[in-house]
N, C-alpha and C. Protein backbone atom coordinates (compact mmCIF):
# COMPACT_ATOMS: atom_id res chain seq x y z
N UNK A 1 7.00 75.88 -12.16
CA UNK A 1 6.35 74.82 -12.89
C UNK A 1 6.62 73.49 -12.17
N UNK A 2 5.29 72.84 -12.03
CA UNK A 2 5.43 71.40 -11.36
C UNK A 2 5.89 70.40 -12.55
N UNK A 3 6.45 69.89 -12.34
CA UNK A 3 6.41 68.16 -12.91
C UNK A 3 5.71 67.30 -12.43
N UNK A 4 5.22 66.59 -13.31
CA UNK A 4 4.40 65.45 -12.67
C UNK A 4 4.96 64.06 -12.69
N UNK A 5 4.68 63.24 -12.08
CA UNK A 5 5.22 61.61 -12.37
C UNK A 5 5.65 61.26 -12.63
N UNK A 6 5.09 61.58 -14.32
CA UNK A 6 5.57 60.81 -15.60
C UNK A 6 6.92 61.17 -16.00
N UNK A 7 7.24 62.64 -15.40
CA UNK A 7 8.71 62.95 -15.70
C UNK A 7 9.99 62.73 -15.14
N UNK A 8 9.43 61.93 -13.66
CA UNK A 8 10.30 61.60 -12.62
C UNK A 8 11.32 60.19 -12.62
N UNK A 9 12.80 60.22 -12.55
CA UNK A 9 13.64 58.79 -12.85
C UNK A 9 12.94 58.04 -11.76
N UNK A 10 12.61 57.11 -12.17
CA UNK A 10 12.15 56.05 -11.12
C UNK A 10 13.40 54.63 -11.48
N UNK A 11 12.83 54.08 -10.29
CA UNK A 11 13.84 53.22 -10.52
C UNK A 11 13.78 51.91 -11.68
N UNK A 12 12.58 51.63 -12.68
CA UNK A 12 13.13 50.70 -13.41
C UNK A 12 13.37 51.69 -14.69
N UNK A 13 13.21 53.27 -14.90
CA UNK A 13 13.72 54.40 -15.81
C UNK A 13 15.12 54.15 -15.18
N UNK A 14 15.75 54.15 -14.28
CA UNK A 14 17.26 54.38 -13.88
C UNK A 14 17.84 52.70 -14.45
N UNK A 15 17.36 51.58 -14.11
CA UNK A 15 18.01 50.37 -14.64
C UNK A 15 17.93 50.56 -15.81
N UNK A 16 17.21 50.77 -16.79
CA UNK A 16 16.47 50.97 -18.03
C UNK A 16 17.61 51.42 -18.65
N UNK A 17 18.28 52.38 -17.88
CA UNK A 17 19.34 53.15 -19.19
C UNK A 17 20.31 52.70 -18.36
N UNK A 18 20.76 52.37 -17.28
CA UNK A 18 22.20 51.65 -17.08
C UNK A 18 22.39 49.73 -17.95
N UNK A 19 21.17 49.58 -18.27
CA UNK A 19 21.06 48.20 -18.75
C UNK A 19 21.65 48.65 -20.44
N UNK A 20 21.09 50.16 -21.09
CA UNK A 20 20.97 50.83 -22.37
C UNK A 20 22.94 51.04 -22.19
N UNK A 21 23.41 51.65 -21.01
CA UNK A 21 24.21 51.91 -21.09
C UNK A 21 25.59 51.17 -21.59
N UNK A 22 25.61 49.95 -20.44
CA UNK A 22 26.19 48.88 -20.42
C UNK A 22 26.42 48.24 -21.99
N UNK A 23 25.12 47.75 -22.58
CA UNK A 23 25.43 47.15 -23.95
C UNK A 23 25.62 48.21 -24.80
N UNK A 24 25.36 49.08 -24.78
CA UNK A 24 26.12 50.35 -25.67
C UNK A 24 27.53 50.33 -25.71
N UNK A 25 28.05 49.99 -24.46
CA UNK A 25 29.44 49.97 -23.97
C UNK A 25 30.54 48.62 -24.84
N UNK A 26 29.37 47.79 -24.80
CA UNK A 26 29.75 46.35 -25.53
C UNK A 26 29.52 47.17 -26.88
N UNK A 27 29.00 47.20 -27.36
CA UNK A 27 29.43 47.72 -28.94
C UNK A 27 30.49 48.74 -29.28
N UNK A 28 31.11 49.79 -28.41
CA UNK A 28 31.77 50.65 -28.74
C UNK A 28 32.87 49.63 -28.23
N UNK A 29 32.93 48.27 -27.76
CA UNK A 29 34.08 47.35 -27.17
C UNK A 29 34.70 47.09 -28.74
N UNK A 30 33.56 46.73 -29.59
CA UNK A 30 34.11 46.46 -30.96
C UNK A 30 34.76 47.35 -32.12
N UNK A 31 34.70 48.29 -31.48
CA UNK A 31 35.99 49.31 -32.38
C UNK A 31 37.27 49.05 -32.18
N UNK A 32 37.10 49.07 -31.33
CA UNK A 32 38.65 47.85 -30.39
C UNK A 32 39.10 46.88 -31.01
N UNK A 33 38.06 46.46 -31.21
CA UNK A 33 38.49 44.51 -31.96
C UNK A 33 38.46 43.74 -30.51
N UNK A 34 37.56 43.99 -29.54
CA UNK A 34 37.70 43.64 -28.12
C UNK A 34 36.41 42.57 -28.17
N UNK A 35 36.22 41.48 -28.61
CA UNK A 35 35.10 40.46 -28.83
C UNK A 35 34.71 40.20 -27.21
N UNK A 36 35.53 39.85 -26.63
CA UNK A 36 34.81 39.17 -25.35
C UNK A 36 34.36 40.36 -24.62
N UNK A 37 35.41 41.12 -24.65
CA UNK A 37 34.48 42.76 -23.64
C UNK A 37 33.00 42.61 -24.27
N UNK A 38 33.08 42.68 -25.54
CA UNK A 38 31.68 42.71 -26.21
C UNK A 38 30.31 41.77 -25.81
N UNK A 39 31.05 40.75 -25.77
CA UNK A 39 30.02 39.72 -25.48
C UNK A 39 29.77 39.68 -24.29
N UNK A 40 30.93 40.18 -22.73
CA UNK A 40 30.57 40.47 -21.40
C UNK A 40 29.23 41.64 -21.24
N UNK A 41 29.85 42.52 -21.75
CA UNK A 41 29.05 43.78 -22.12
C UNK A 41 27.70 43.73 -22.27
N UNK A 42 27.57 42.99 -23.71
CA UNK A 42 26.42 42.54 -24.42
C UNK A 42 25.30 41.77 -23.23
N UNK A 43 26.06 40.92 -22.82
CA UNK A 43 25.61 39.98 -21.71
C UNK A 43 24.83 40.59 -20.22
N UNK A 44 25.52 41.48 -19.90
CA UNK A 44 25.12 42.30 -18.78
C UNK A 44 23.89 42.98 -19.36
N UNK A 45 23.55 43.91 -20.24
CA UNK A 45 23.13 44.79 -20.47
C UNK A 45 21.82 43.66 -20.93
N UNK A 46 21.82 42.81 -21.70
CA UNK A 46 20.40 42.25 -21.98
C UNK A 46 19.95 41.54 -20.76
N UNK A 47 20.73 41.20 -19.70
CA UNK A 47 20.33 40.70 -18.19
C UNK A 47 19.54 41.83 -18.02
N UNK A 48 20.06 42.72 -17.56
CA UNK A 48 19.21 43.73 -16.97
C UNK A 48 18.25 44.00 -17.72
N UNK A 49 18.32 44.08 -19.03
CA UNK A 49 16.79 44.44 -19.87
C UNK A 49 15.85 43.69 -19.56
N UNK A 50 16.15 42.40 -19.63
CA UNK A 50 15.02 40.77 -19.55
C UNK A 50 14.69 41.52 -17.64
N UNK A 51 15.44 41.85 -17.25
CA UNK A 51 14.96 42.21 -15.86
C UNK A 51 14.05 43.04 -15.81
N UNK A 52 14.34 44.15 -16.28
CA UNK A 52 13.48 45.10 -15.80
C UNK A 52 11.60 45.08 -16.63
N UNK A 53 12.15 44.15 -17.86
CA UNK A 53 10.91 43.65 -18.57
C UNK A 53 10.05 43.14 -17.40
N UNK A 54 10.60 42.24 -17.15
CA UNK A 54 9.85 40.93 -16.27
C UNK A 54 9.40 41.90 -15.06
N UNK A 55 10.15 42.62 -14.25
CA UNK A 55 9.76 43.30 -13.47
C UNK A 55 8.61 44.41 -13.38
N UNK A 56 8.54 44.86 -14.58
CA UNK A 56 7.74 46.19 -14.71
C UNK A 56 6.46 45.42 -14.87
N UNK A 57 5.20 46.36 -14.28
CA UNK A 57 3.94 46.12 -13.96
C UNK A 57 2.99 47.11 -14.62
N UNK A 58 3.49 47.75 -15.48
CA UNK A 58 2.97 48.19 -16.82
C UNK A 58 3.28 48.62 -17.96
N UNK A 59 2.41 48.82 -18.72
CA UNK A 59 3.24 49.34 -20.12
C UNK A 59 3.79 50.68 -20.38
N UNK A 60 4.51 51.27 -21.76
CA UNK A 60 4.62 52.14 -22.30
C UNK A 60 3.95 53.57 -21.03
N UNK A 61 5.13 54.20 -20.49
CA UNK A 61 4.34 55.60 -19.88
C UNK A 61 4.04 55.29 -19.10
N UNK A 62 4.24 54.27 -18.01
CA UNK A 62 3.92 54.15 -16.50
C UNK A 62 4.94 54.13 -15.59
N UNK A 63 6.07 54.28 -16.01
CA UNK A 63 6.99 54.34 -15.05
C UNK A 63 8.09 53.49 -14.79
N UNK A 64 7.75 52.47 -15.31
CA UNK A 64 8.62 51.18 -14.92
C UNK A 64 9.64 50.83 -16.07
N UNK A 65 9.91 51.38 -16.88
CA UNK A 65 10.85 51.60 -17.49
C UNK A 65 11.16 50.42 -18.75
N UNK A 66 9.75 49.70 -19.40
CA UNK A 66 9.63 49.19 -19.90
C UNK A 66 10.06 48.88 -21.49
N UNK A 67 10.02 49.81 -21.61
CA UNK A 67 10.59 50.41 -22.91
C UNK A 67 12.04 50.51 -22.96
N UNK A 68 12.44 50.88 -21.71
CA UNK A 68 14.21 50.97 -21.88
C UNK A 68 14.39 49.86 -21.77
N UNK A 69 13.67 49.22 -21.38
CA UNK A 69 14.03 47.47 -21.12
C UNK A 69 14.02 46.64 -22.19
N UNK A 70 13.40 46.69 -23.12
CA UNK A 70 13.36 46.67 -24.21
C UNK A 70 14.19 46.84 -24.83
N UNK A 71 14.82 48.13 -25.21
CA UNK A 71 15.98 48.79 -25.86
C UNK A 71 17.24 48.04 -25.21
N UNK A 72 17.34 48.05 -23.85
CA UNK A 72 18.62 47.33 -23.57
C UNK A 72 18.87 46.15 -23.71
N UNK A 73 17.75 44.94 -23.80
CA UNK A 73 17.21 44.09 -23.99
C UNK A 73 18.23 43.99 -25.75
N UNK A 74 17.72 44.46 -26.45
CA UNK A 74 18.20 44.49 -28.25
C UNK A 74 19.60 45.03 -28.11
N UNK A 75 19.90 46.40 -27.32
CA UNK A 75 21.42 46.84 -27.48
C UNK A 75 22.38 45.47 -26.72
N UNK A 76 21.92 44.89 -25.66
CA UNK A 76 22.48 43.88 -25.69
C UNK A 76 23.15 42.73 -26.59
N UNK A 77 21.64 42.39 -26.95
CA UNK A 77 21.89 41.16 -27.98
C UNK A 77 22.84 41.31 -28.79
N UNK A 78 22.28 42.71 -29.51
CA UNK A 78 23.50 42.81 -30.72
C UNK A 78 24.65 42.99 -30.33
N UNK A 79 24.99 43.24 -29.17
CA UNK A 79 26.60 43.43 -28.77
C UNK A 79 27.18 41.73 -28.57
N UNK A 80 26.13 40.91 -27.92
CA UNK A 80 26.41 39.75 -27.74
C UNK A 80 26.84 38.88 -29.25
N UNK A 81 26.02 39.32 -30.36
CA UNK A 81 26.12 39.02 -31.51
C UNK A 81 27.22 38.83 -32.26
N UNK A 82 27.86 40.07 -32.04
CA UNK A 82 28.36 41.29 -32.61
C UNK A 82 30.21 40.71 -31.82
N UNK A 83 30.12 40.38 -31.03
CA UNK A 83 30.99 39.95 -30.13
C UNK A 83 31.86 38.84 -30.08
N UNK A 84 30.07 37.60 -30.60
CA UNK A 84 30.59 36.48 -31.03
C UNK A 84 31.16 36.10 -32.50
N UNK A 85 30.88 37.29 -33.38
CA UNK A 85 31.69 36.91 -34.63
C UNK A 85 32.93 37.49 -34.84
N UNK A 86 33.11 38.68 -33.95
CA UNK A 86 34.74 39.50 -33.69
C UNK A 86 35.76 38.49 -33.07
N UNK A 87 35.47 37.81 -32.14
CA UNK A 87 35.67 36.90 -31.50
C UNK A 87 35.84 35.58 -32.19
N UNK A 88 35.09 35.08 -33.12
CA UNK A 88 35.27 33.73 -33.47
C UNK A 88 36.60 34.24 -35.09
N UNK A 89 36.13 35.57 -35.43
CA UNK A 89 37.33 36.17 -36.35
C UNK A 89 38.48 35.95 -36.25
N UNK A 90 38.66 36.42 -34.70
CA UNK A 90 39.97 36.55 -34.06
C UNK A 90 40.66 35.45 -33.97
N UNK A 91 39.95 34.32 -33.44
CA UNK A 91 40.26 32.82 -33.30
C UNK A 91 40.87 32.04 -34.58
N UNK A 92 40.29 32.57 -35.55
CA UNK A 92 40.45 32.01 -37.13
C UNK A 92 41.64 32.31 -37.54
N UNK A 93 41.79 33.93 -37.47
CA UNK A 93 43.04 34.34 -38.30
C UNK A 93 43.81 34.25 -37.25
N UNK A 94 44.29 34.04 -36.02
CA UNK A 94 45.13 33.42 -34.92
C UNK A 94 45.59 31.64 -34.88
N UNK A 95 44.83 30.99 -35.73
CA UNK A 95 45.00 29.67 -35.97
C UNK A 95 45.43 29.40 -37.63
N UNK A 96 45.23 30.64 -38.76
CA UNK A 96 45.83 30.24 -39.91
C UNK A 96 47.33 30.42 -39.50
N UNK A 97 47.94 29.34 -40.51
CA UNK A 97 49.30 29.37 -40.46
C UNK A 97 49.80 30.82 -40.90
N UNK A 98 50.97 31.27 -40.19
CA UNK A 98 51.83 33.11 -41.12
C UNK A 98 50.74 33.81 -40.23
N UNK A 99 49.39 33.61 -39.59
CA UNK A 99 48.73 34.38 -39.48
C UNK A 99 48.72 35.02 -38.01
């Protein structure tokens, strides 16, 4: 059986899920209680999404990995999000007095 094309990693399918990967990585930072990993994390992973967006030269099912770009694009953010309130937590109860 052949495969065709559409089934083949190309390279903005390969950024696509290392961009997916990365901010995935930033969210599992926050089980930790690890805010800035999170927000590094977060940070990387929506770079590469906004990248491979901007880069890709078509939509949905052409190859360019648009869609993961997308996804990493959001798994980012929310890690960035997600990062900055673990983080500004941390800061708070580190500055109450006893605390």
């Amino acid at each position: 059986m052949v495969l065709s094309a559409a089934y083949e990693m190309t390279a903005g399918r390969a950024w696509s899920l290392v961009g997916i990967v990365v901010g995935a990585l930033g969210l599992l930072a926050l089980t930790r209680r690890k805010g800035t990993w999170a927000l590094a994390l977060g940070a990387v992973g929506a770079v590469i999404g906004v990248a491979v967006v901007l880069m890709a030269e078509g939509g949905p099912g052409t190859g360019y990995g648009i869609v993961g770009g997308w996804v990493s694009l959001v798994v980012g953010a929310v890690a960035v999000v997600l990062g900055g309130v673990v983080t500004r937590r941390g800061a708070r109860a580190a500055a109450r007095p006893g605390g």
